[in-house]
Protein backbone atom coordinates (compact mmCIF):
# COMPACT_ATOMS: atom_id res chain seq x y z
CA UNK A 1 -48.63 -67.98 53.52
CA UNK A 2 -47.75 -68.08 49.76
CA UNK A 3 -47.50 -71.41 48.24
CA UNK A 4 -44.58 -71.95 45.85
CA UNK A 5 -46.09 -73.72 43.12
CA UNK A 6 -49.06 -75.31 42.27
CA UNK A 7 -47.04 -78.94 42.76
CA UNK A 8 -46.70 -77.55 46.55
CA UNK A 9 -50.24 -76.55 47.36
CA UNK A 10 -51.43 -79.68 45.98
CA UNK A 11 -48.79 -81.54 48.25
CA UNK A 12 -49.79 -79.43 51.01
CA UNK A 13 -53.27 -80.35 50.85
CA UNK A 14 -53.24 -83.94 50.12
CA UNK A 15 -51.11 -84.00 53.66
CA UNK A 16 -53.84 -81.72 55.21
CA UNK A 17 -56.46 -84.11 53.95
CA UNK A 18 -54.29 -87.26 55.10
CA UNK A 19 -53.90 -85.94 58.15
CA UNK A 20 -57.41 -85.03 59.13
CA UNK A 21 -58.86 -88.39 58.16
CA UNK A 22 -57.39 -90.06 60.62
CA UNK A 23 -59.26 -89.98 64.44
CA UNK A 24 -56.81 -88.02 66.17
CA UNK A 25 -56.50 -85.45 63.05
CA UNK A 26 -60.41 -85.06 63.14
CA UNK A 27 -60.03 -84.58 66.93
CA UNK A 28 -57.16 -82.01 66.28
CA UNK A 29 -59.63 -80.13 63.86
CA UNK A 30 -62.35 -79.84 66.22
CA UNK A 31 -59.98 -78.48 68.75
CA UNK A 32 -58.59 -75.97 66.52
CA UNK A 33 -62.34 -74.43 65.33
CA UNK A 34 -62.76 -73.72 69.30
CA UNK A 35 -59.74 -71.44 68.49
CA UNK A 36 -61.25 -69.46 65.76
CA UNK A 37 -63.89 -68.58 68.21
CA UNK A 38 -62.33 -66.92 70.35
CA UNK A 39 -62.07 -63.14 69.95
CA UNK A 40 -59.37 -61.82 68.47
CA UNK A 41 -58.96 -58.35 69.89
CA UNK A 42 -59.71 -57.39 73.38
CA UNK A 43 -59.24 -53.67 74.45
CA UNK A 44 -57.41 -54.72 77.52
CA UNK A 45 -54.83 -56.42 75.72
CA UNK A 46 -52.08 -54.41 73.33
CA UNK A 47 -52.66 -54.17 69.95
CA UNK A 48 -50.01 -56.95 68.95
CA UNK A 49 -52.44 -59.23 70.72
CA UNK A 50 -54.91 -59.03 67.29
CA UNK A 51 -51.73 -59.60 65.24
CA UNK A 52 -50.69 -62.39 66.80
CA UNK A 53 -54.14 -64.35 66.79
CA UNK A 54 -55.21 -63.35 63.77
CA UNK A 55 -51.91 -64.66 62.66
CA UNK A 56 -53.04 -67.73 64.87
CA UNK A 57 -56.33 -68.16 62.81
CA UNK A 58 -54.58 -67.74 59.56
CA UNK A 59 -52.31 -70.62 60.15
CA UNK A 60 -56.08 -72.62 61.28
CA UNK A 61 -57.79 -71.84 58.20
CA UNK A 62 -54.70 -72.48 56.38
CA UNK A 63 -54.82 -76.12 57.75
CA UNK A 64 -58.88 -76.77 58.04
CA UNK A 65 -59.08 -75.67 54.44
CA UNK A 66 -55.80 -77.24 52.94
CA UNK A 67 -58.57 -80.69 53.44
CA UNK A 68 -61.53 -79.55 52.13
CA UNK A 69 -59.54 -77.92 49.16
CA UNK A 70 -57.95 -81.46 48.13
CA UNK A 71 -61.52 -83.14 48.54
CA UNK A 72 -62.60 -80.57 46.00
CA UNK A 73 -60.19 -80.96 43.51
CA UNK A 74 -60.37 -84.87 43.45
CA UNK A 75 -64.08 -83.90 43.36
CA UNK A 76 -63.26 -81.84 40.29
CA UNK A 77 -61.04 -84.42 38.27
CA UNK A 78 -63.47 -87.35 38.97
CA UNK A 79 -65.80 -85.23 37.77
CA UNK A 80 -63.78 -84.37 34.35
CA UNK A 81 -63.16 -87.99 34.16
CA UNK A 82 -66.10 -89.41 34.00
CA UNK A 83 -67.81 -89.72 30.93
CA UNK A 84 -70.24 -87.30 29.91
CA UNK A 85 -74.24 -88.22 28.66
CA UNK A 86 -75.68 -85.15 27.12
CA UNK A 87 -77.14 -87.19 24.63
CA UNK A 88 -74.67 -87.80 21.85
C-alpha cells in the first residue's frame, strides 16, 4: 500500500501503535503472526491462492510494523531532543 504523505504514515502508525497496546490489540497481533506462518503457496491450490495470501501477509506486516515503526520514530526524536554530552 502507498502512503499519501508523510502526515498519513505517521497517522497510520501512531493508530497501529495505539491499537496494539491495548490487551485485545496485543492478542490480535499474536493471532495474526500465526498467519504469516502459514505457507503461502501450495501446489494443490491455483496459483491465485499465493496472490491472495501473500496479499494477506502484506496487509499483516503492514499492520505489525505500522507499531514498531512509530516506537522508532518517538525513539528517534527523544533521542534528537535530548541534550547531547560530548564534552563541550
Amino acid at each position: 500500500m502507498e502512503i499519501i504523505n508523510k502526515d498519513d504514515k505517521k497517522r497510520f502508525e501512531y493508530l497501529c501503535h495505539q491499537l496494539f497496546q491495548e490487551p485485545l490489540g496485543k492478542e490480535l497481533v499474536k493471532y495474526l503472526e500465526t498467519i504469516l506462518k502459514f505457507t503461502v503457496a501450495d501446489p494443490r491450490q491455483s496459483s491465485n491462492f499465493a496472490y491472495f495470501r501473500e496479499g494477506q501477509n502484506d496487509i499483516i506486516r503492514m499492520l505489525i510494523f505500522g507499531d514498531k515503526s512509530h516506537i522508532m520514530n518517538i525513539r528517534g526524536e527523544n533521542e534528537r531532543r535530548s541534550p547531547t554530552t560530548d564534552g563541550d
